[in-house]
PDB file of N, CA and C in Angstrom:
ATOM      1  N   UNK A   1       0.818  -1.196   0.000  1.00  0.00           N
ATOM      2  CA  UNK A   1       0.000   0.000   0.000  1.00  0.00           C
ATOM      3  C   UNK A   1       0.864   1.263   0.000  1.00  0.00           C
ATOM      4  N   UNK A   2       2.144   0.968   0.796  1.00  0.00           N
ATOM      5  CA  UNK A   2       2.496   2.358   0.394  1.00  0.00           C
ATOM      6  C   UNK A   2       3.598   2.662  -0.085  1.00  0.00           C
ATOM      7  N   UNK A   3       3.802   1.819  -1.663  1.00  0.00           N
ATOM      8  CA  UNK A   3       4.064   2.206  -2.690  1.00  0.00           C
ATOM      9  C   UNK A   3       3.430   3.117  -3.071  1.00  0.00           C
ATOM     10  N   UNK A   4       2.096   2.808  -3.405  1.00  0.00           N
ATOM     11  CA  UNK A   4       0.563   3.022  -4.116  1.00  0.00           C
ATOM     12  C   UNK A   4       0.685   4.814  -3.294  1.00  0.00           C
ATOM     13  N   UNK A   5       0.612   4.869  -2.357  1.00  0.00           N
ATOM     14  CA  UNK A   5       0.718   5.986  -1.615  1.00  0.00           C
ATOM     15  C   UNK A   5       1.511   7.375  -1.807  1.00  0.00           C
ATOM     16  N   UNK A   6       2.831   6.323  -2.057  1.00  0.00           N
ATOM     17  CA  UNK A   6       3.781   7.401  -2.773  1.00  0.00           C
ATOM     18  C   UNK A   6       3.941   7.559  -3.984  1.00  0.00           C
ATOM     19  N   UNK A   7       3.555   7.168  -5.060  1.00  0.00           N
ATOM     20  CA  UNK A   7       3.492   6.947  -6.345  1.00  0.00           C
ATOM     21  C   UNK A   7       2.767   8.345  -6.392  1.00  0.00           C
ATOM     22  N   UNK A   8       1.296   7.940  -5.724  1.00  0.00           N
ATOM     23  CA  UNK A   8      -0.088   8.911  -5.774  1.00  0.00           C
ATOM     24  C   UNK A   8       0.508  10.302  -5.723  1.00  0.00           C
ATOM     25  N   UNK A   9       1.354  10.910  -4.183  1.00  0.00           N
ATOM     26  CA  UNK A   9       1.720  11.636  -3.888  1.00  0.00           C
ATOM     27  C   UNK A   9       2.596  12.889  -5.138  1.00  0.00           C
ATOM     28  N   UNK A  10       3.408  11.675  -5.371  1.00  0.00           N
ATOM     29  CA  UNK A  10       4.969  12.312  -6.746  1.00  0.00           C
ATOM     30  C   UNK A  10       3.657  12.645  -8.103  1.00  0.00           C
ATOM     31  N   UNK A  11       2.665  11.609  -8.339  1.00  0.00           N
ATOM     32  CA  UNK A  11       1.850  11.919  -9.866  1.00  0.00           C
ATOM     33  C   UNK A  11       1.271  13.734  -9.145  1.00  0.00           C
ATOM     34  N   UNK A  12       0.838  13.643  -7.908  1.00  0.00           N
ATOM     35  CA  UNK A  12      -0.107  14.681  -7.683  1.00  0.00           C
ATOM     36  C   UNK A  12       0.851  16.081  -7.716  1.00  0.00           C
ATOM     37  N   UNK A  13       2.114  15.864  -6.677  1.00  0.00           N
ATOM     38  CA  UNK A  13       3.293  16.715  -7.123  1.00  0.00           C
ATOM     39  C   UNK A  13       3.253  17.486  -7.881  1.00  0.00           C
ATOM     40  N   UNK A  14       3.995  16.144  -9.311  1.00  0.00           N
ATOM     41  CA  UNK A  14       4.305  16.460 -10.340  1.00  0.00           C
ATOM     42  C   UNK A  14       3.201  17.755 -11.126  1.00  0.00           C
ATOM     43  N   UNK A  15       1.590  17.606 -10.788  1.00  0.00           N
ATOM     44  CA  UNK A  15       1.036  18.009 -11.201  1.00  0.00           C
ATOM     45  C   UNK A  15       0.705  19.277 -11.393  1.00  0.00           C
ATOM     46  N   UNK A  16       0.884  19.265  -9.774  1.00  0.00           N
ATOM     47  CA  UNK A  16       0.803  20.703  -9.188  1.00  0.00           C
ATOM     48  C   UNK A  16       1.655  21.619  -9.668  1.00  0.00           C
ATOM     49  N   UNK A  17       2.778  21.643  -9.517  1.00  0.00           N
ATOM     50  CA  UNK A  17       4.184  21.890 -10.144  1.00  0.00           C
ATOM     51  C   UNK A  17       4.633  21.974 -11.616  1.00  0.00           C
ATOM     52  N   UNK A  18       3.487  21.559 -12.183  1.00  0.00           N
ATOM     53  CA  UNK A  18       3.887  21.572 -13.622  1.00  0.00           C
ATOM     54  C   UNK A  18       2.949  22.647 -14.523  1.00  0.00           C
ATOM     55  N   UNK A  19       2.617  23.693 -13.729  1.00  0.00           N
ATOM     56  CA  UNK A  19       1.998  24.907 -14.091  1.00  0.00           C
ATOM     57  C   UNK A  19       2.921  25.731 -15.433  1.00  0.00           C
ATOM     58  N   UNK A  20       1.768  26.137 -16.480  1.00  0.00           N
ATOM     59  CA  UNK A  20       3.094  26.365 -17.617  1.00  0.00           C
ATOM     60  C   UNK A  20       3.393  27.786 -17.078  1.00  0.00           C
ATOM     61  N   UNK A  21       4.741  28.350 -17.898  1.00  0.00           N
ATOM     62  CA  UNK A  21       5.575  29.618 -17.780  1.00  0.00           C
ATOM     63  C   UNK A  21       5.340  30.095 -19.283  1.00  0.00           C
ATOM     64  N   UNK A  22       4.779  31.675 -19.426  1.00  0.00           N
ATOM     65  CA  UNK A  22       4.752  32.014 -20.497  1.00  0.00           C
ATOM     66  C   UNK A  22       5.812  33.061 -20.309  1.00  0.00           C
ATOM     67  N   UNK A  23       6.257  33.381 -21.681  1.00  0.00           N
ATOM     68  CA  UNK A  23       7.555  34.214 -22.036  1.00  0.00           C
ATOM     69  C   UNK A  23       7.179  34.656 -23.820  1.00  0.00           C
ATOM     70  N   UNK A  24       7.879  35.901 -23.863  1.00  0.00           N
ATOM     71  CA  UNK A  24       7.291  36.136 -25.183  1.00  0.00           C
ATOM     72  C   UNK A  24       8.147  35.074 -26.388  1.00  0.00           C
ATOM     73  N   UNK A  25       9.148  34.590 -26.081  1.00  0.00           N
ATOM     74  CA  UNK A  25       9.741  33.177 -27.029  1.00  0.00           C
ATOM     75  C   UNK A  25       8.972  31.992 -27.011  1.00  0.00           C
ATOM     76  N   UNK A  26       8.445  31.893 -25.834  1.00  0.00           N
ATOM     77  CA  UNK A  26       7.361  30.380 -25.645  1.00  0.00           C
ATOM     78  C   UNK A  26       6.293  30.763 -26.477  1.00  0.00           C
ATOM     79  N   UNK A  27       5.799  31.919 -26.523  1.00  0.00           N
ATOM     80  CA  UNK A  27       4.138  31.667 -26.793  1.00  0.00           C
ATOM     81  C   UNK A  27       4.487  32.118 -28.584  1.00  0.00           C
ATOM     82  N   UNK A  28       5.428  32.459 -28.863  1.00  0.00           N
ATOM     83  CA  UNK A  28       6.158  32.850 -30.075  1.00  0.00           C
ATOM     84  C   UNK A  28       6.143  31.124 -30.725  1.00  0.00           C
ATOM     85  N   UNK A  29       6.590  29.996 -29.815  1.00  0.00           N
ATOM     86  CA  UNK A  29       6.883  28.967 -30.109  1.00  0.00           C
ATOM     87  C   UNK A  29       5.673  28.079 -30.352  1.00  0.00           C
ATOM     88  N   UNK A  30       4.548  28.729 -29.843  1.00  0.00           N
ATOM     89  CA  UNK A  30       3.230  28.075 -29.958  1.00  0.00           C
ATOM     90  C   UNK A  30       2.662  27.732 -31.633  1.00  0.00           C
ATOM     91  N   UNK A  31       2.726  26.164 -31.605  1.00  0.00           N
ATOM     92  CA  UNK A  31       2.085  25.609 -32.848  1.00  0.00           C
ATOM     93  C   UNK A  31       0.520  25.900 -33.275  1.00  0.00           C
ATOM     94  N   UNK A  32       0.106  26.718 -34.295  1.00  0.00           N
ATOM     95  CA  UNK A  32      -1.091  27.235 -34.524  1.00  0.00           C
ATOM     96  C   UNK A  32      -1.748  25.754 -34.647  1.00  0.00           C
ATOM     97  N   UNK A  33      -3.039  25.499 -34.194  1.00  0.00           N
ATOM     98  CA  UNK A  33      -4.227  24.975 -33.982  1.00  0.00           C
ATOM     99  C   UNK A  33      -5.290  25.133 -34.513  1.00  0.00           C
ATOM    100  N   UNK A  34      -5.668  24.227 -35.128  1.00  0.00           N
ATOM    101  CA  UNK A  34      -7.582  24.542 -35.536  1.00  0.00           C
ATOM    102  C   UNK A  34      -8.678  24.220 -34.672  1.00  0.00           C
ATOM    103  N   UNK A  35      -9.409  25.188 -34.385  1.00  0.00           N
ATOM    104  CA  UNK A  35     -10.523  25.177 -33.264  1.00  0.00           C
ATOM    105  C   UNK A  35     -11.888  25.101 -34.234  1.00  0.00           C
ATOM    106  N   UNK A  36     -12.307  24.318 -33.672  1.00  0.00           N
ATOM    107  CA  UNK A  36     -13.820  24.018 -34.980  1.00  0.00           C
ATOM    108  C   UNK A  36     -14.706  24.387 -33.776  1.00  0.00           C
ATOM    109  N   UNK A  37     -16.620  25.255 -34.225  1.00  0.00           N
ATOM    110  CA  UNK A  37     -16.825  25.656 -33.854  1.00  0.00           C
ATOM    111  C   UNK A  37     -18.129  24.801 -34.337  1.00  0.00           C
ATOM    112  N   UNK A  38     -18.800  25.041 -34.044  1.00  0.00           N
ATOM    113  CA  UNK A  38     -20.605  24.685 -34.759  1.00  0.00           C
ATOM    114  C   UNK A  38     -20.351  24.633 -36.165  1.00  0.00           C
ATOM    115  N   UNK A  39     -20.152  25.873 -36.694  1.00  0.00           N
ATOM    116  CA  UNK A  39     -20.173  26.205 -37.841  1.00  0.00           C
ATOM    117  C   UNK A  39     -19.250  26.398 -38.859  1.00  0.00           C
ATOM    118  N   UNK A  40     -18.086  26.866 -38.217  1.00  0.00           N
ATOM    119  CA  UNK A  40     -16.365  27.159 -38.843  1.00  0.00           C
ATOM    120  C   UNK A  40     -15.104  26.622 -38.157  1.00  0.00           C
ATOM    121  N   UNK A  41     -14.809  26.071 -38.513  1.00  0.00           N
ATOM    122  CA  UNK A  41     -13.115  26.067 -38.330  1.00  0.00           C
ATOM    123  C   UNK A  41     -11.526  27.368 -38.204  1.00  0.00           C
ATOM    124  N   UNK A  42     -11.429  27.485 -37.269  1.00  0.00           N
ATOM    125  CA  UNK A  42     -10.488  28.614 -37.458  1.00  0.00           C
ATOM    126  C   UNK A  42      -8.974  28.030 -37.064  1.00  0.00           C
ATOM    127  N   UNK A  43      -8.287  28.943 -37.475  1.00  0.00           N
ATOM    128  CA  UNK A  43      -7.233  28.745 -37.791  1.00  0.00           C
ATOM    129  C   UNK A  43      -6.471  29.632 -36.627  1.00  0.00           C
ATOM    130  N   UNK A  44      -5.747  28.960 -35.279  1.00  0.00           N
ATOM    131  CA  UNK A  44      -5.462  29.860 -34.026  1.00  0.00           C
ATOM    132  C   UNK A  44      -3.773  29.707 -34.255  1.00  0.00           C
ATOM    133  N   UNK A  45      -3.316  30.960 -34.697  1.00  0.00           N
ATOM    134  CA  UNK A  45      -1.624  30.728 -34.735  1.00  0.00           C
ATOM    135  C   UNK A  45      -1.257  32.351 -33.420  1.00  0.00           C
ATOM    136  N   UNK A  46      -0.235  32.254 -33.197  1.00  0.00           N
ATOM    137  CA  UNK A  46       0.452  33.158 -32.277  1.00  0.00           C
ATOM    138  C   UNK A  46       0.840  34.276 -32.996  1.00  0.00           C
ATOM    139  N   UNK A  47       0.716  35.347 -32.874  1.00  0.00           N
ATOM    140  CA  UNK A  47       1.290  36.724 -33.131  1.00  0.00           C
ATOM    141  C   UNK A  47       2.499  37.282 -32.732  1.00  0.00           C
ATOM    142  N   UNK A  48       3.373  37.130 -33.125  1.00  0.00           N
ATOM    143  CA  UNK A  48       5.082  37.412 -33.010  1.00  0.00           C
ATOM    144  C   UNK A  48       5.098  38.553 -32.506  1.00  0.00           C
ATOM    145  N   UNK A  49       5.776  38.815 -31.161  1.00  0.00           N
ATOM    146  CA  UNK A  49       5.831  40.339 -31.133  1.00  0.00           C
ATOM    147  C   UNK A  49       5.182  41.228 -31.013  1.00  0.00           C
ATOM    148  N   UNK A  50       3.788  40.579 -30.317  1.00  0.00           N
ATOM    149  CA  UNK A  50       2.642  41.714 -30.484  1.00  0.00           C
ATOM    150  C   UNK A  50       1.673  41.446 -28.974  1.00  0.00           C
ATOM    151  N   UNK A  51       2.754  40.431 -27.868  1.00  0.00           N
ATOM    152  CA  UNK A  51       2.195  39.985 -26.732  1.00  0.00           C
ATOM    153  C   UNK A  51       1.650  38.456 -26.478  1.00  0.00           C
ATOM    154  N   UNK A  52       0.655  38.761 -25.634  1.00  0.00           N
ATOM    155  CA  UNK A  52       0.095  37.448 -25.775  1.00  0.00           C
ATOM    156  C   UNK A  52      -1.101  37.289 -26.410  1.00  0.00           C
ATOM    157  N   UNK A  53      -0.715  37.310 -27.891  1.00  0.00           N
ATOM    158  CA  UNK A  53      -2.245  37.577 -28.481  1.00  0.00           C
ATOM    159  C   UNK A  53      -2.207  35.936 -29.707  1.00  0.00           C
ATOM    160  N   UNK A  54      -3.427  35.536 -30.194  1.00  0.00           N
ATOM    161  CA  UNK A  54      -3.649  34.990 -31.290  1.00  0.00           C
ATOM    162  C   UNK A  54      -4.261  35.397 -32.616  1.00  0.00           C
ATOM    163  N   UNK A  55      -4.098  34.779 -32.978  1.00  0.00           N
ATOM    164  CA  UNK A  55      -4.621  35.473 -34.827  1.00  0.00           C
ATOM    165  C   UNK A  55      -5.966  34.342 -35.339  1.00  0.00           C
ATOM    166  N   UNK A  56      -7.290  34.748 -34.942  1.00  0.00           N
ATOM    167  CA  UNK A  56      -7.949  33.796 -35.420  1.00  0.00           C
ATOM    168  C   UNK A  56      -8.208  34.008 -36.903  1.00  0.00           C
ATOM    169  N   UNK A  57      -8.174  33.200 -37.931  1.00  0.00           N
ATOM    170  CA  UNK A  57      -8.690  33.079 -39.347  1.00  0.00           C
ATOM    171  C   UNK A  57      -9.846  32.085 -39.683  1.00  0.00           C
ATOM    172  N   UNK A  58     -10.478  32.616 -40.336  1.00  0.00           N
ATOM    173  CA  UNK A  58     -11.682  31.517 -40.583  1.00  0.00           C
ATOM    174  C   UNK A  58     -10.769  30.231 -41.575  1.00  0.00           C
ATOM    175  N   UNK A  59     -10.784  29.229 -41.540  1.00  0.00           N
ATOM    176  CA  UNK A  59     -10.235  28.164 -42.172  1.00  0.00           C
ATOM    177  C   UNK A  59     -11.180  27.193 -42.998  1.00  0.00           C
ATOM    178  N   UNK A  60     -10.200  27.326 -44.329  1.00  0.00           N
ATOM    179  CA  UNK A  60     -11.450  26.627 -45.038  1.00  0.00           C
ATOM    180  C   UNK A  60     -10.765  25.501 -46.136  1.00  0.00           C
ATOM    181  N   UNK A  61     -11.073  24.690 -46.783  1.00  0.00           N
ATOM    182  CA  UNK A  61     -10.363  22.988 -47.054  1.00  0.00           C
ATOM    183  C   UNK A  61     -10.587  23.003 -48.617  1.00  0.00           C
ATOM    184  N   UNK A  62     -11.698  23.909 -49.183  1.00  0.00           N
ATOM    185  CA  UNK A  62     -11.804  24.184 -50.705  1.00  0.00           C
ATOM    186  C   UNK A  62     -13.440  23.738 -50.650  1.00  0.00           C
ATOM    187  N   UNK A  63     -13.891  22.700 -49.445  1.00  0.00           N
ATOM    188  CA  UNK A  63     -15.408  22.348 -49.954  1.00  0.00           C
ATOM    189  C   UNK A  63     -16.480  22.829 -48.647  1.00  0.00           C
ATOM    190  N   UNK A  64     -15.581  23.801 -47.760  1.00  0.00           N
ATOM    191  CA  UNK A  64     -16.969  24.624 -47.500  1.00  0.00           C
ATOM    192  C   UNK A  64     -16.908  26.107 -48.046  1.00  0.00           C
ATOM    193  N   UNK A  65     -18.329  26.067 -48.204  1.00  0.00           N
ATOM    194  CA  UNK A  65     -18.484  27.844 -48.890  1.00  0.00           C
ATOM    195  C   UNK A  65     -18.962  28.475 -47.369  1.00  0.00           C
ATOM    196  N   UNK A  66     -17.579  29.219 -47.360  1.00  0.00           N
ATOM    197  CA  UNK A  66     -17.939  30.053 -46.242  1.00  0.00           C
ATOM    198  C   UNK A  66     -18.714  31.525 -46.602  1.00  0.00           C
ATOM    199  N   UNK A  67     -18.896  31.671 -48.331  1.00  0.00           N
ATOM    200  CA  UNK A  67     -19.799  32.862 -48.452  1.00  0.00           C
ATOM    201  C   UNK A  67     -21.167  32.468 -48.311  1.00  0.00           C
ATOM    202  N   UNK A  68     -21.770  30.885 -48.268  1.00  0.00           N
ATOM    203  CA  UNK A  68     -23.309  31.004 -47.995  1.00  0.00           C
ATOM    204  C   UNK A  68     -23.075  31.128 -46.824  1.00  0.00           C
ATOM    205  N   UNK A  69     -22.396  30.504 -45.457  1.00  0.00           N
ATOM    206  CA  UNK A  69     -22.975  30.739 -43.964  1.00  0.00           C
ATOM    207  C   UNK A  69     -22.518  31.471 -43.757  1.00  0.00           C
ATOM    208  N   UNK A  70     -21.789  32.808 -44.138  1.00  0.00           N
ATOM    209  CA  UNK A  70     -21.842  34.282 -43.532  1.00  0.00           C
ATOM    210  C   UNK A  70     -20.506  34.520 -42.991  1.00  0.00           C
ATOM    211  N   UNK A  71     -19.949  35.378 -42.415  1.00  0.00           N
ATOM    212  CA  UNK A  71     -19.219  35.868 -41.942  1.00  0.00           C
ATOM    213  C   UNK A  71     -19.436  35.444 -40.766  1.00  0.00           C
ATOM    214  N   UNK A  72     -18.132  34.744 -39.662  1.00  0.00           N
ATOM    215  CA  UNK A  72     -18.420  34.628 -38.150  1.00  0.00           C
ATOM    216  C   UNK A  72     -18.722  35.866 -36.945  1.00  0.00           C
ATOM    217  N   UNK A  73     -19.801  35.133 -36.813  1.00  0.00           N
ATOM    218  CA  UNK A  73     -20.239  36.242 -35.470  1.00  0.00           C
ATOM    219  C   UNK A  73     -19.218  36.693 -34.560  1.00  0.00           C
ATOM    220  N   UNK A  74     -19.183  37.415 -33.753  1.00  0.00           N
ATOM    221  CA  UNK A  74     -18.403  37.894 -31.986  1.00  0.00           C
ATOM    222  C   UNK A  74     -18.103  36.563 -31.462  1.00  0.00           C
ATOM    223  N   UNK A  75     -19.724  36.184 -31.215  1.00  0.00           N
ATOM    224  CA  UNK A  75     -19.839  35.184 -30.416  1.00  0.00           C
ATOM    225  C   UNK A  75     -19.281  33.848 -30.492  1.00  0.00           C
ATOM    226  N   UNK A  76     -19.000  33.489 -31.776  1.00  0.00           N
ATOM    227  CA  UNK A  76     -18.398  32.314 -32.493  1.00  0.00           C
ATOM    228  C   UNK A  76     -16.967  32.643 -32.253  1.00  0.00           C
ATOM    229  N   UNK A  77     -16.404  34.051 -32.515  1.00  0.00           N
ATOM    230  CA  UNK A  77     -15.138  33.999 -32.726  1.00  0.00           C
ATOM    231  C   UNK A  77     -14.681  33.973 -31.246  1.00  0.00           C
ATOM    232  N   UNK A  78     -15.588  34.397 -30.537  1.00  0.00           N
ATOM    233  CA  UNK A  78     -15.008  34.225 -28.907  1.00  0.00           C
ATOM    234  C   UNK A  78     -14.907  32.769 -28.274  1.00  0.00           C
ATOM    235  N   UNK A  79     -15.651  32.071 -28.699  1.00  0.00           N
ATOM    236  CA  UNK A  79     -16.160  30.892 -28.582  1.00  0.00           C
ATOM    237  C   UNK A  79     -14.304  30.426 -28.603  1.00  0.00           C
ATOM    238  N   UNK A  80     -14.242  30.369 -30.214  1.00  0.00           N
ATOM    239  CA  UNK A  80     -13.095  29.547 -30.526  1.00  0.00           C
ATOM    240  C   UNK A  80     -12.015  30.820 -29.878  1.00  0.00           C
ATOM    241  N   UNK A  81     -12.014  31.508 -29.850  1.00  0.00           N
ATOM    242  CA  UNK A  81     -10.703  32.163 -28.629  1.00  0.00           C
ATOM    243  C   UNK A  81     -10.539  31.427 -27.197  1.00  0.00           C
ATOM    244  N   UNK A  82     -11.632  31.557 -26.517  1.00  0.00           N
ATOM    245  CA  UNK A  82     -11.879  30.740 -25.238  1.00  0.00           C
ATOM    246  C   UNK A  82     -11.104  29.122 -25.655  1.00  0.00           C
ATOM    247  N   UNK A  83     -11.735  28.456 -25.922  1.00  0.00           N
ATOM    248  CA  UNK A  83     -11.346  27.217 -26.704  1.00  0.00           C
ATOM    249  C   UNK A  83      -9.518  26.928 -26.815  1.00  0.00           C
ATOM    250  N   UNK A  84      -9.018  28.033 -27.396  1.00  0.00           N
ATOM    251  CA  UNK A  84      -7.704  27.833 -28.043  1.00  0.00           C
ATOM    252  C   UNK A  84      -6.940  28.659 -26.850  1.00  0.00           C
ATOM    253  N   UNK A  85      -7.153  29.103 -25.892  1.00  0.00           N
ATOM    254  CA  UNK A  85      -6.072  29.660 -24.962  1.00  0.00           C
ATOM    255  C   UNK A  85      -5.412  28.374 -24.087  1.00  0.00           C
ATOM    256  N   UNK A  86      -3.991  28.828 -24.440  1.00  0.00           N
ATOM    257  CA  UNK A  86      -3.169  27.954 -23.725  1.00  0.00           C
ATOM    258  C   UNK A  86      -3.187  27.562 -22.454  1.00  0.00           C
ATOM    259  N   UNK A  87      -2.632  26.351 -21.830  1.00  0.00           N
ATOM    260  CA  UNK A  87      -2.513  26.373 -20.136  1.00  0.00           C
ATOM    261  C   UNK A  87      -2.043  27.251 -19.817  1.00  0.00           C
ATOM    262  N   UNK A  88      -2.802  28.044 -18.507  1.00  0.00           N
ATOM    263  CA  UNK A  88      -2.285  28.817 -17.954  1.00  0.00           C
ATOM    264  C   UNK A  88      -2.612  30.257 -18.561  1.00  0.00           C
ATOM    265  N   UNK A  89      -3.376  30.129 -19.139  1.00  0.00           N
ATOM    266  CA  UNK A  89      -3.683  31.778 -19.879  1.00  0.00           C
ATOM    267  C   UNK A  89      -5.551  31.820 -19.974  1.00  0.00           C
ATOM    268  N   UNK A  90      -5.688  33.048 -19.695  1.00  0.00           N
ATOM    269  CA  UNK A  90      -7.007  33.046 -19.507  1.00  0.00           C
ATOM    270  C   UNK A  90      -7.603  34.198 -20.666  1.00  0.00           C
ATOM    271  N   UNK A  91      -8.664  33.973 -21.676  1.00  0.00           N
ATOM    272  CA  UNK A  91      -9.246  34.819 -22.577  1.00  0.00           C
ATOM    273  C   UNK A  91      -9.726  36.333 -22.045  1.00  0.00           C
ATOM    274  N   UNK A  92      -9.134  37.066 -22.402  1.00  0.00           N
ATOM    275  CA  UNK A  92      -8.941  38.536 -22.115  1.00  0.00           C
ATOM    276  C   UNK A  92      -9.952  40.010 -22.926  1.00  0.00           C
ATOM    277  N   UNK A  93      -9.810  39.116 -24.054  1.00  0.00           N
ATOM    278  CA  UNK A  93     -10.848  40.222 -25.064  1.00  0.00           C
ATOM    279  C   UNK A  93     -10.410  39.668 -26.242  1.00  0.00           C
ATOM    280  N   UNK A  94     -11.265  40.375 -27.300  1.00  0.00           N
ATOM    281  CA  UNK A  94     -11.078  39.620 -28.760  1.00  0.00           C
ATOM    282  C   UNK A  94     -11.231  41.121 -30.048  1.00  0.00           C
ATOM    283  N   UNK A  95     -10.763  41.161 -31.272  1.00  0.00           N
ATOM    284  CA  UNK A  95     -10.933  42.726 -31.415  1.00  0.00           C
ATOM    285  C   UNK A  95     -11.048  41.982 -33.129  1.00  0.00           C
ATOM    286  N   UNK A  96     -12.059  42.283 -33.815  1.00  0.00           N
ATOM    287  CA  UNK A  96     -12.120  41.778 -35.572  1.00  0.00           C
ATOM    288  C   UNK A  96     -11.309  42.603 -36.139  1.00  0.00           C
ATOM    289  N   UNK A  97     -10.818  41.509 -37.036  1.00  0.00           N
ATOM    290  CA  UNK A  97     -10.057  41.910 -37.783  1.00  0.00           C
ATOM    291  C   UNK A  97     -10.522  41.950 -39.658  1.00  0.00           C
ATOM    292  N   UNK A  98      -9.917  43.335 -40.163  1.00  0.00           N
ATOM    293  CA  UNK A  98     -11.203  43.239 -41.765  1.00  0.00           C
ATOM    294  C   UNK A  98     -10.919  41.958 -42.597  1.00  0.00           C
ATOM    295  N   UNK A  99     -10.005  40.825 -42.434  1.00  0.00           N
ATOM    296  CA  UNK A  99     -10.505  39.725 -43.208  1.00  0.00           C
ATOM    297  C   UNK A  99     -11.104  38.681 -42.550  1.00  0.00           C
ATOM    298  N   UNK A 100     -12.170  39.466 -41.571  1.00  0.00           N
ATOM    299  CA  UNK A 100     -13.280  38.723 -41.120  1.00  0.00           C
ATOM    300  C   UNK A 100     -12.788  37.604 -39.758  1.00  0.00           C
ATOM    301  N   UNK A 101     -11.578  37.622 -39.106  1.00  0.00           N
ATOM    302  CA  UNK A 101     -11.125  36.906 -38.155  1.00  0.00           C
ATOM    303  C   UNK A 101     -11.295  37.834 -37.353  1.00  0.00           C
ATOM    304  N   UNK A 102     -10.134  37.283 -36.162  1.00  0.00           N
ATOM    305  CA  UNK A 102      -9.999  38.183 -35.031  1.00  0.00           C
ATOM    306  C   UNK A 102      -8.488  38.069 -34.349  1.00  0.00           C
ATOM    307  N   UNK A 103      -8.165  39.374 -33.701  1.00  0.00           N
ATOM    308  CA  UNK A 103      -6.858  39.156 -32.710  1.00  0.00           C
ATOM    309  C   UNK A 103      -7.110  38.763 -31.557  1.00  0.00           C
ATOM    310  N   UNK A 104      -6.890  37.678 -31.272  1.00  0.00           N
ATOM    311  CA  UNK A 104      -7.664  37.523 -29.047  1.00  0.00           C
ATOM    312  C   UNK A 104      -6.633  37.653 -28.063  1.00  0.00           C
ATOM    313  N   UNK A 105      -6.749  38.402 -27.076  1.00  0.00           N
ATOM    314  CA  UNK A 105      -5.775  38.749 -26.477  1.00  0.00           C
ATOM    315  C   UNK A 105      -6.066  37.520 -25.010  1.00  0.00           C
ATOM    316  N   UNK A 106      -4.810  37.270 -24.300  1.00  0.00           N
ATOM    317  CA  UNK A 106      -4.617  36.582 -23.621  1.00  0.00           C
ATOM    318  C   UNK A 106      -4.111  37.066 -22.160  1.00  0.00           C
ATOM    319  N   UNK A 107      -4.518  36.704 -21.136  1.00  0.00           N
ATOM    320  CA  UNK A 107      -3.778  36.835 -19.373  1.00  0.00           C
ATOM    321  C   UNK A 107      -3.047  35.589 -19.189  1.00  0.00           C
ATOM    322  N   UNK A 108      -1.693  35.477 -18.953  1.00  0.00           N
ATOM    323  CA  UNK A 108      -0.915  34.419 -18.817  1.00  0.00           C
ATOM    324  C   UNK A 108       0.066  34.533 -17.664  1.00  0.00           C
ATOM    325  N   UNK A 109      -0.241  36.000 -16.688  1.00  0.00           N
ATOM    326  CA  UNK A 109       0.237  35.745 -15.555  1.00  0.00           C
ATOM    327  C   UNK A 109       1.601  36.221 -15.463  1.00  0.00           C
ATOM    328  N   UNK A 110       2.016  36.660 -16.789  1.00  0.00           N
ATOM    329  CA  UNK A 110       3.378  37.374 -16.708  1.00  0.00           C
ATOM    330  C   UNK A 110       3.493  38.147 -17.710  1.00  0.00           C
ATOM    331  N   UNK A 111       4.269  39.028 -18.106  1.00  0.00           N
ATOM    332  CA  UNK A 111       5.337  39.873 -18.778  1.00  0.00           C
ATOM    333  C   UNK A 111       5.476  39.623 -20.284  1.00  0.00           C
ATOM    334  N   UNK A 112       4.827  39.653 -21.451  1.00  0.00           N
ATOM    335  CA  UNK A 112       5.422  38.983 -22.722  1.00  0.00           C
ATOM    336  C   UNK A 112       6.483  39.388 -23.237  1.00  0.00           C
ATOM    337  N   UNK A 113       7.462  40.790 -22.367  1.00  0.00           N
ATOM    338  CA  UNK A 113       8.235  41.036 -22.751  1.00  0.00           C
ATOM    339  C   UNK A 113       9.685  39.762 -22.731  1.00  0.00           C
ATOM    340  N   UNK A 114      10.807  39.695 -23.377  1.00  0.00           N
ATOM    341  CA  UNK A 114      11.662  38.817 -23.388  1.00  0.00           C
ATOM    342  C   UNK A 114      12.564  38.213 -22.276  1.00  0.00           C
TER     343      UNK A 114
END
């Protein structure tokens, strides 16, 4: 049993302790993601140099027509902002951008400076 005990202890540790660290090179290093929504797919990559922000794009494969279902709402694009924020970072605000995406800004608890 108290193997089992201490095993438990080091997994729970480990866990606790393994809270991420953002830095403006880490979140620079962040692999863009597709966040699918009800209706659209977007395209969540990192913004170099501009904080802790993302770049949502509507994403599209050649066989959906994103001109019949419209342009994405606020609400959709917040949706997939919420969705795509990293561990440790919490959705902050979201601001459209004119090719119909958005920039979403992020709280990550530190400094994005270098």
């Amino acid at each position: 049993m108290k193997p089992f005990i201490i095993g438990s202890a080091l997994l729970l540790g480990a866990c606790v302790s393994s809270g991420a660290s953002w830095s403006a090179s880490t979140w620079d290093g962040l692999v863009p993601q597709t966040i699918a929504t009800q209706n659209y797919a977007f395209m969540a990559a990192p913004m170099a140099g501009q904080g802790f922000k993302l770049k949502l794009t509507v994403k599209t494969d050649g066989s959906f027509g994103v001109a019949n279902a419209g342009p994405a709402t606020d609400d959709q694009l917040t949706e997939a902002a919420i969705v795509a924020a990293p561990d440790g970072c919490t959705f902050v605000s979201l601001e459209r951008t004119p090719d119909g995406g958005a920039e979403a800004e992020y709280d990550c608890g530190a400094s994005p400076a270098p």
